[in-house]
N, C-alpha and C. Protein backbone atom coordinates (compact mmCIF):
# COMPACT_ATOMS: atom_id res chain seq x y z
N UNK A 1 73.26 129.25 -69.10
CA UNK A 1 72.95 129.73 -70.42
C UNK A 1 71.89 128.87 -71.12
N UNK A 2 71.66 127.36 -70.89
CA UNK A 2 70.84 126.78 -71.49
C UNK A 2 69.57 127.07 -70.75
N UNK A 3 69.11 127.44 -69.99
CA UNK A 3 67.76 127.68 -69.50
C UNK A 3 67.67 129.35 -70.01
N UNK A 4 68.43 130.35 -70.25
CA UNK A 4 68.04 131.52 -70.78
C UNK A 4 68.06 131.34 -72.78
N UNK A 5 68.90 130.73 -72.81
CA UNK A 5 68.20 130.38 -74.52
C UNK A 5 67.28 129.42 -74.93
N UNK A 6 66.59 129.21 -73.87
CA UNK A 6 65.17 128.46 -74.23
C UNK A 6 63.83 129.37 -74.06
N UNK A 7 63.56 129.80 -75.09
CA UNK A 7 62.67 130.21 -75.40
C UNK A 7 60.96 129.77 -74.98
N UNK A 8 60.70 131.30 -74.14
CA UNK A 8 59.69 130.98 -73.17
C UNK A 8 58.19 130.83 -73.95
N UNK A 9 58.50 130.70 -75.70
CA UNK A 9 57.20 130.69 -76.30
C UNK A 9 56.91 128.99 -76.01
N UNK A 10 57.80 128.11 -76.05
CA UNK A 10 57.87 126.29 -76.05
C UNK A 10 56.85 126.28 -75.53
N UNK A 11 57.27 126.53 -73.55
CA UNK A 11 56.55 126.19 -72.68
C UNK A 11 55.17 127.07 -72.62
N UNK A 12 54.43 128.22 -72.97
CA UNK A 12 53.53 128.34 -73.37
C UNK A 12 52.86 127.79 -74.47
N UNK A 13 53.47 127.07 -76.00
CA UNK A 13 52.71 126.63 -76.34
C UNK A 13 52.38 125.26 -75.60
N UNK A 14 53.44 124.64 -74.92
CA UNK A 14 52.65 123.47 -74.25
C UNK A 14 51.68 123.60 -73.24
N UNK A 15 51.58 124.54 -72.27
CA UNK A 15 50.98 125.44 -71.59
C UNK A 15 49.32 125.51 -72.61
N UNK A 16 49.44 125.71 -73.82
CA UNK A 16 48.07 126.11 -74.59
C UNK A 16 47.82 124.46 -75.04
N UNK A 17 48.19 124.14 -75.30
CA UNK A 17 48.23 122.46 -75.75
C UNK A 17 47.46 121.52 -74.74
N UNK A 18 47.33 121.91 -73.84
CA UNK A 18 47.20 121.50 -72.27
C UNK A 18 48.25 120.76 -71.72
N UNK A 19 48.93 120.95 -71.74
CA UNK A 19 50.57 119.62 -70.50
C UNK A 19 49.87 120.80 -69.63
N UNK A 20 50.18 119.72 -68.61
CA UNK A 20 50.20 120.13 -67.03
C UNK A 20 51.63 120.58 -67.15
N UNK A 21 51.83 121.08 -65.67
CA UNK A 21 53.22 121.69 -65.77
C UNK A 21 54.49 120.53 -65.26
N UNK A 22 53.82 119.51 -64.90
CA UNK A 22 55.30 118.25 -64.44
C UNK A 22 55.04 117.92 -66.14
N UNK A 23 54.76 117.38 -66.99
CA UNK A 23 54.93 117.44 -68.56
C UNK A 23 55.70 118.41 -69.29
N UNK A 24 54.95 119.30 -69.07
CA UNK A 24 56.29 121.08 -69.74
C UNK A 24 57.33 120.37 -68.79
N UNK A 25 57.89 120.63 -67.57
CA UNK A 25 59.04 120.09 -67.05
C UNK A 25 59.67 119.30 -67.80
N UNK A 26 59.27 117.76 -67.53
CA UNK A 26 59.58 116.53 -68.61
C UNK A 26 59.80 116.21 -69.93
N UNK A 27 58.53 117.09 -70.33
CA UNK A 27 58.87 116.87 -71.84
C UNK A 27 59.16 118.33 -73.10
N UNK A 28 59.34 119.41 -72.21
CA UNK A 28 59.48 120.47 -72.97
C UNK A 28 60.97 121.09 -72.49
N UNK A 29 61.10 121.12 -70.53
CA UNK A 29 62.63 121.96 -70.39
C UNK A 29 63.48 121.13 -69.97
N UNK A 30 63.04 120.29 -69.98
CA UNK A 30 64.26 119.07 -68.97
C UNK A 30 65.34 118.53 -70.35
N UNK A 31 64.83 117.99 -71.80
CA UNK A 31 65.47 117.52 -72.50
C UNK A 31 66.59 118.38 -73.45
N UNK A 32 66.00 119.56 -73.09
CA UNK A 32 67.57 120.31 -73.44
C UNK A 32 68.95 120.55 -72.23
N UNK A 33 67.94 120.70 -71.37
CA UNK A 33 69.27 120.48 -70.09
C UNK A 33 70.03 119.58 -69.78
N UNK A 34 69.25 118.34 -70.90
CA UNK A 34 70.29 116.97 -69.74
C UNK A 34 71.50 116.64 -70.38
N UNK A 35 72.57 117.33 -71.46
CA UNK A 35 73.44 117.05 -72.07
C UNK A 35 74.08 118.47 -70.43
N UNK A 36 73.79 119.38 -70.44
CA UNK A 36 74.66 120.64 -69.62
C UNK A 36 74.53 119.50 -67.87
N UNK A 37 73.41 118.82 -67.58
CA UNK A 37 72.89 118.09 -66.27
C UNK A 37 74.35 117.20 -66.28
N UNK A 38 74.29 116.06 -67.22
CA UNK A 38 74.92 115.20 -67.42
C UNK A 38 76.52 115.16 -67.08
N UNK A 39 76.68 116.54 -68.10
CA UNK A 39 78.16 117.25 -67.89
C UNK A 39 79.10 117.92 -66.42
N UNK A 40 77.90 118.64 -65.83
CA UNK A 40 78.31 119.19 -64.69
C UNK A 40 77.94 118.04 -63.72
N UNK A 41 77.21 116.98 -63.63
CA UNK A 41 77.52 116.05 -62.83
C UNK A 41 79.04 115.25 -62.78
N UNK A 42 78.77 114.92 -63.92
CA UNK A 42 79.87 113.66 -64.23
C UNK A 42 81.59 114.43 -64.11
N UNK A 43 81.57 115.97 -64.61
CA UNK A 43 83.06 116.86 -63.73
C UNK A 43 82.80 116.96 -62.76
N UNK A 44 82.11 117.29 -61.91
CA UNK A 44 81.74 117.40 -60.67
C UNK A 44 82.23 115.67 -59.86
N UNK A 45 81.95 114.82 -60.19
CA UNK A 45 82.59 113.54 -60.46
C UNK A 45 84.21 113.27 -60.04
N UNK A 46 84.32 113.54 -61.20
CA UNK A 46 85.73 113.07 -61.88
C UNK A 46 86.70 114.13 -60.87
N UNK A 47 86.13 115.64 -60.34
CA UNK A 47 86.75 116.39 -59.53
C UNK A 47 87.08 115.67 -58.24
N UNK A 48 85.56 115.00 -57.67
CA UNK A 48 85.44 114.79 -56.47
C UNK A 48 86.57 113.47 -56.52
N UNK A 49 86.51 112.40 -56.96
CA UNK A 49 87.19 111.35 -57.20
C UNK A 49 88.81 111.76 -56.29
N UNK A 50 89.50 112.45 -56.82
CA UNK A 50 90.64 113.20 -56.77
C UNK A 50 90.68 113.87 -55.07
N UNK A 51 89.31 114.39 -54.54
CA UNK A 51 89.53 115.25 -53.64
C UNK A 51 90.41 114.73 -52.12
N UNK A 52 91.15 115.33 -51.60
CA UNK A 52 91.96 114.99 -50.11
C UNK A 52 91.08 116.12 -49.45
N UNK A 53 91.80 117.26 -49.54
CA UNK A 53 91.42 118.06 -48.30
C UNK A 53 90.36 118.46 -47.97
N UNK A 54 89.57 118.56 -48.39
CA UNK A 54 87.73 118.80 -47.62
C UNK A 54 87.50 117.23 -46.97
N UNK A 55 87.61 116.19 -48.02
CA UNK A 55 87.21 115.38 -47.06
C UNK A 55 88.13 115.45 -45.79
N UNK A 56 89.19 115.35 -45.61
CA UNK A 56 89.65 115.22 -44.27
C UNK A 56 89.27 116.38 -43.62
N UNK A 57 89.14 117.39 -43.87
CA UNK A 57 89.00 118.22 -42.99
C UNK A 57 87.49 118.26 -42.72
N UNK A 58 86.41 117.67 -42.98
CA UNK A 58 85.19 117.20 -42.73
C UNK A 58 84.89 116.39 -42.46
N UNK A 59 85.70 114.99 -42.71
CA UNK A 59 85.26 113.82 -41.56
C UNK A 59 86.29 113.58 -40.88
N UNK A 60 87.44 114.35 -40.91
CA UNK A 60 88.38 113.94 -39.90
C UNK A 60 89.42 113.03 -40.24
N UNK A 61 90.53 112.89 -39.53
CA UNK A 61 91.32 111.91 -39.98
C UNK A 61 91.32 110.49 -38.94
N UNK A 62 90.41 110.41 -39.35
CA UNK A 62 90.17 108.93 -37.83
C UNK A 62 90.61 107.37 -38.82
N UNK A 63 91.79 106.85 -38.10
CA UNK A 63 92.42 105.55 -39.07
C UNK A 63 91.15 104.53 -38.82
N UNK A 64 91.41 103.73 -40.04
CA UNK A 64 90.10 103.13 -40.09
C UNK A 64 88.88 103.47 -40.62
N UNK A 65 88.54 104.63 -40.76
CA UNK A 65 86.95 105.17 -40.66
C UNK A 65 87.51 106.05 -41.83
N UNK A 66 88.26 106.89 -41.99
CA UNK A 66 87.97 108.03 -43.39
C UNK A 66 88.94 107.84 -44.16
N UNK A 67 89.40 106.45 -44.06
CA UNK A 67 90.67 105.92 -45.41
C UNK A 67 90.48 106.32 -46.92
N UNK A 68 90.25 107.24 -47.33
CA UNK A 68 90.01 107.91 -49.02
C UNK A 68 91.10 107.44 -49.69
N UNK A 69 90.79 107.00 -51.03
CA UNK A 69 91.97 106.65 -52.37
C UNK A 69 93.15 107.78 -51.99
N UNK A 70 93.31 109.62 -51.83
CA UNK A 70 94.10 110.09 -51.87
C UNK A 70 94.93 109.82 -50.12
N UNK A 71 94.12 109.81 -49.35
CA UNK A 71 95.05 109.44 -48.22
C UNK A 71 95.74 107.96 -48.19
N UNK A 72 95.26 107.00 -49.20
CA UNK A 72 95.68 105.82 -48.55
C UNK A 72 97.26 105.87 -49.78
N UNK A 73 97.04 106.86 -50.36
CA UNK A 73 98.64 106.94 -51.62
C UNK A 73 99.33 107.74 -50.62
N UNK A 74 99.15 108.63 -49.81
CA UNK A 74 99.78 109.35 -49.13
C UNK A 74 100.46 108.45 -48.28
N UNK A 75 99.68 107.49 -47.44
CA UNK A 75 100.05 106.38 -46.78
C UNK A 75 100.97 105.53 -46.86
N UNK A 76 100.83 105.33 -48.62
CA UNK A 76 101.62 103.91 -49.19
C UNK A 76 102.87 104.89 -49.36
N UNK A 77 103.19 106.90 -49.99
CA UNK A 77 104.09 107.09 -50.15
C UNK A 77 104.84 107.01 -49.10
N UNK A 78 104.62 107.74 -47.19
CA UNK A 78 104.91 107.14 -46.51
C UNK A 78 105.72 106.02 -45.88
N UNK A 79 105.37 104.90 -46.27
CA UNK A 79 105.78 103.89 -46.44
C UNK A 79 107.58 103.00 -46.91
N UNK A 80 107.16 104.42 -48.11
CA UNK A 80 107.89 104.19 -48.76
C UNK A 80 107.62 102.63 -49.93
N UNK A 81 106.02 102.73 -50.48
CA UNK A 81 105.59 101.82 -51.49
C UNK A 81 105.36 102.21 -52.08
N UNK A 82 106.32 102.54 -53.13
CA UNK A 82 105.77 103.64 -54.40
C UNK A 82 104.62 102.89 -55.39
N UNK A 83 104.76 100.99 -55.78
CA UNK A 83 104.31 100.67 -56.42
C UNK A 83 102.68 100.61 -55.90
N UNK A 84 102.48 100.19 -54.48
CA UNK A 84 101.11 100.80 -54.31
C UNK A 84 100.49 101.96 -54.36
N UNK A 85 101.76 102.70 -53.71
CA UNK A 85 101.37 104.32 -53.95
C UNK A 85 100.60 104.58 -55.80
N UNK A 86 101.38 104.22 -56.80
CA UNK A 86 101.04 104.10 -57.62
C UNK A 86 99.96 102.91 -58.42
N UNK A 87 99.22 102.20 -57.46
CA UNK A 87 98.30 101.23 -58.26
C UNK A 87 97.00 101.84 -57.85
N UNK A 88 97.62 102.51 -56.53
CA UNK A 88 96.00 103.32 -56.28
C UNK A 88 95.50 104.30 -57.48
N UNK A 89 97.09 104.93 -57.73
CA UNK A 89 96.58 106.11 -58.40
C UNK A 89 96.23 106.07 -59.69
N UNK A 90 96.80 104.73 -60.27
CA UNK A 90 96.25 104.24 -61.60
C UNK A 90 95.04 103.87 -61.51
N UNK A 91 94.14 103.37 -60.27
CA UNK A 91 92.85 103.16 -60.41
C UNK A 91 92.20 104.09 -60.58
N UNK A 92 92.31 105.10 -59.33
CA UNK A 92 91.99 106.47 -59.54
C UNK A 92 92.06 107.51 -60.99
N UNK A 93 92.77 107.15 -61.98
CA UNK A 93 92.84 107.89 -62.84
C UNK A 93 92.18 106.93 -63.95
N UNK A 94 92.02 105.62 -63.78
CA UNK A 94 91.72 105.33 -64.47
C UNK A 94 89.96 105.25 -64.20
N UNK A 95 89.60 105.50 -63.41
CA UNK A 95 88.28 105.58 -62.91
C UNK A 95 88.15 107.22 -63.78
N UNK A 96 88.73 107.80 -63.37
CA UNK A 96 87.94 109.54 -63.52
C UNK A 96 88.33 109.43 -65.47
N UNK A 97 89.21 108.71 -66.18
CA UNK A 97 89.19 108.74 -67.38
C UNK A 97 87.77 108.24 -67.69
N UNK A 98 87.39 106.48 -67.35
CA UNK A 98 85.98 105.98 -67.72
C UNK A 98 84.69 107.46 -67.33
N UNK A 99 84.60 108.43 -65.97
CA UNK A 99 84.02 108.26 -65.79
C UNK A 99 83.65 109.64 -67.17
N UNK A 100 84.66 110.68 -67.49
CA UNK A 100 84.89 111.37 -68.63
C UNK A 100 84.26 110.75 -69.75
N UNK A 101 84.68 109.24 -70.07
CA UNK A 101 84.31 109.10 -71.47
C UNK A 101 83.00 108.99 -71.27
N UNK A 102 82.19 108.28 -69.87
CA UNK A 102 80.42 108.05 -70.06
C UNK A 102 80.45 109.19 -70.56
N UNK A 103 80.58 110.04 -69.99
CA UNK A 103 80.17 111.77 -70.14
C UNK A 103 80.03 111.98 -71.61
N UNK A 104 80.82 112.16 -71.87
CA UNK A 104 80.95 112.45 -73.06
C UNK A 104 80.05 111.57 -74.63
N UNK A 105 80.07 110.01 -73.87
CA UNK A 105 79.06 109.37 -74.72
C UNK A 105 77.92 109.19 -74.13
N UNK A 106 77.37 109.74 -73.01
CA UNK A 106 75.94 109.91 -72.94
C UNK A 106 75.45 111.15 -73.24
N UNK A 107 76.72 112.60 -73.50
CA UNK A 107 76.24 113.86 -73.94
C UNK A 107 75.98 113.70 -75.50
N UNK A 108 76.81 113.01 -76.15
CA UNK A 108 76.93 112.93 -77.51
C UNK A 108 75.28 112.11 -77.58
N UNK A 109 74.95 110.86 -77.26
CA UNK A 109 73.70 110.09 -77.49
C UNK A 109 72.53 111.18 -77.05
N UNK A 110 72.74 111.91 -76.21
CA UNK A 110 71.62 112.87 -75.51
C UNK A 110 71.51 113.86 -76.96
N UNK A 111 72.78 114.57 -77.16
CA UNK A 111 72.32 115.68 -77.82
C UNK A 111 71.99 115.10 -79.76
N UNK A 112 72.28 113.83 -79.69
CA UNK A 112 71.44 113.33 -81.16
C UNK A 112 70.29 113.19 -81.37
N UNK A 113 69.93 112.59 -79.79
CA UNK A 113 68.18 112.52 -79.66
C UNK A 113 67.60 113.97 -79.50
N UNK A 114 68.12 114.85 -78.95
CA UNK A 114 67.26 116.01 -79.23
C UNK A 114 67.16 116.58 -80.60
N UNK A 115 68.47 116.34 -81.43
CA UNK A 115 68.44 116.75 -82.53
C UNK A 115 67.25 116.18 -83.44
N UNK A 116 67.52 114.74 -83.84
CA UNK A 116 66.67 114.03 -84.55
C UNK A 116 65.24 114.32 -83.97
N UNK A 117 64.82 114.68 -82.86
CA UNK A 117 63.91 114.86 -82.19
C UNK A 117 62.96 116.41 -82.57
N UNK A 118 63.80 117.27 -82.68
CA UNK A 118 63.62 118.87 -83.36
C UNK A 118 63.71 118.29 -85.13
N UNK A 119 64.35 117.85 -85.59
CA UNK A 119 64.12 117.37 -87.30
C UNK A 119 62.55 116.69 -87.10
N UNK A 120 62.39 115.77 -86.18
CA UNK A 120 61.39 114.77 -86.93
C UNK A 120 59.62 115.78 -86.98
């Protein structure tokens, strides 16, 4: 949706202005996208963080070699070590919380500078 409500007069007037077109890119369509860029990276993120089954079922379960945060809790439950089972998963959650808040405070700093940026 943010590339269809950007209005295709911008990049023609930069287009008449003379920008080359890596400039229109850079400095006309790129700075409204990078709060939506930012966002779908950083969930995209915080999803992957979490993931078991694709990775194993794409690199395999070879001990040693594809040890992931969710297999190695599986491991420790196993075990029967709940408290490791659980220190992994506090890292793990506490990782995908940090990696939420960048998100959120580099969308917030992004979308002030465009603002103040359209005011000035």
């Amino acid at each position: 949706p943010v590339l269809r409500d950007l209005p295709p007069e911008i990049e023609e007037a930069a287009e008449t202005l003379g920008a080359r077109p890596g400039q229109i890119l850079r400095r006309v369509v790129l700075p409204p996208l990078l709060p939506a860029l930012v966002t779908g990276f950083g969930l995209a993120f915080a999803r992957g963080i979490g993931e078991y089954g694709s990775v194993i079922f794409i690199a395999g379960n070879q001990p040693f070699r594809s040890e992931i945060a969710p297999l190695l809790i599986v491991i420790r439950l196993q075990e029967f070590d709940y408290a490791g089972a659980s220190a992994i998963g506090f890292v793990l959650l506490v990782t995908s919380i940090l990696a939420l808040l960048g998100i959120a405070w580099v969308r917030r700093r992004l979308s002030h500078g465009i603002a103040t940026e359209t005011v000035a």
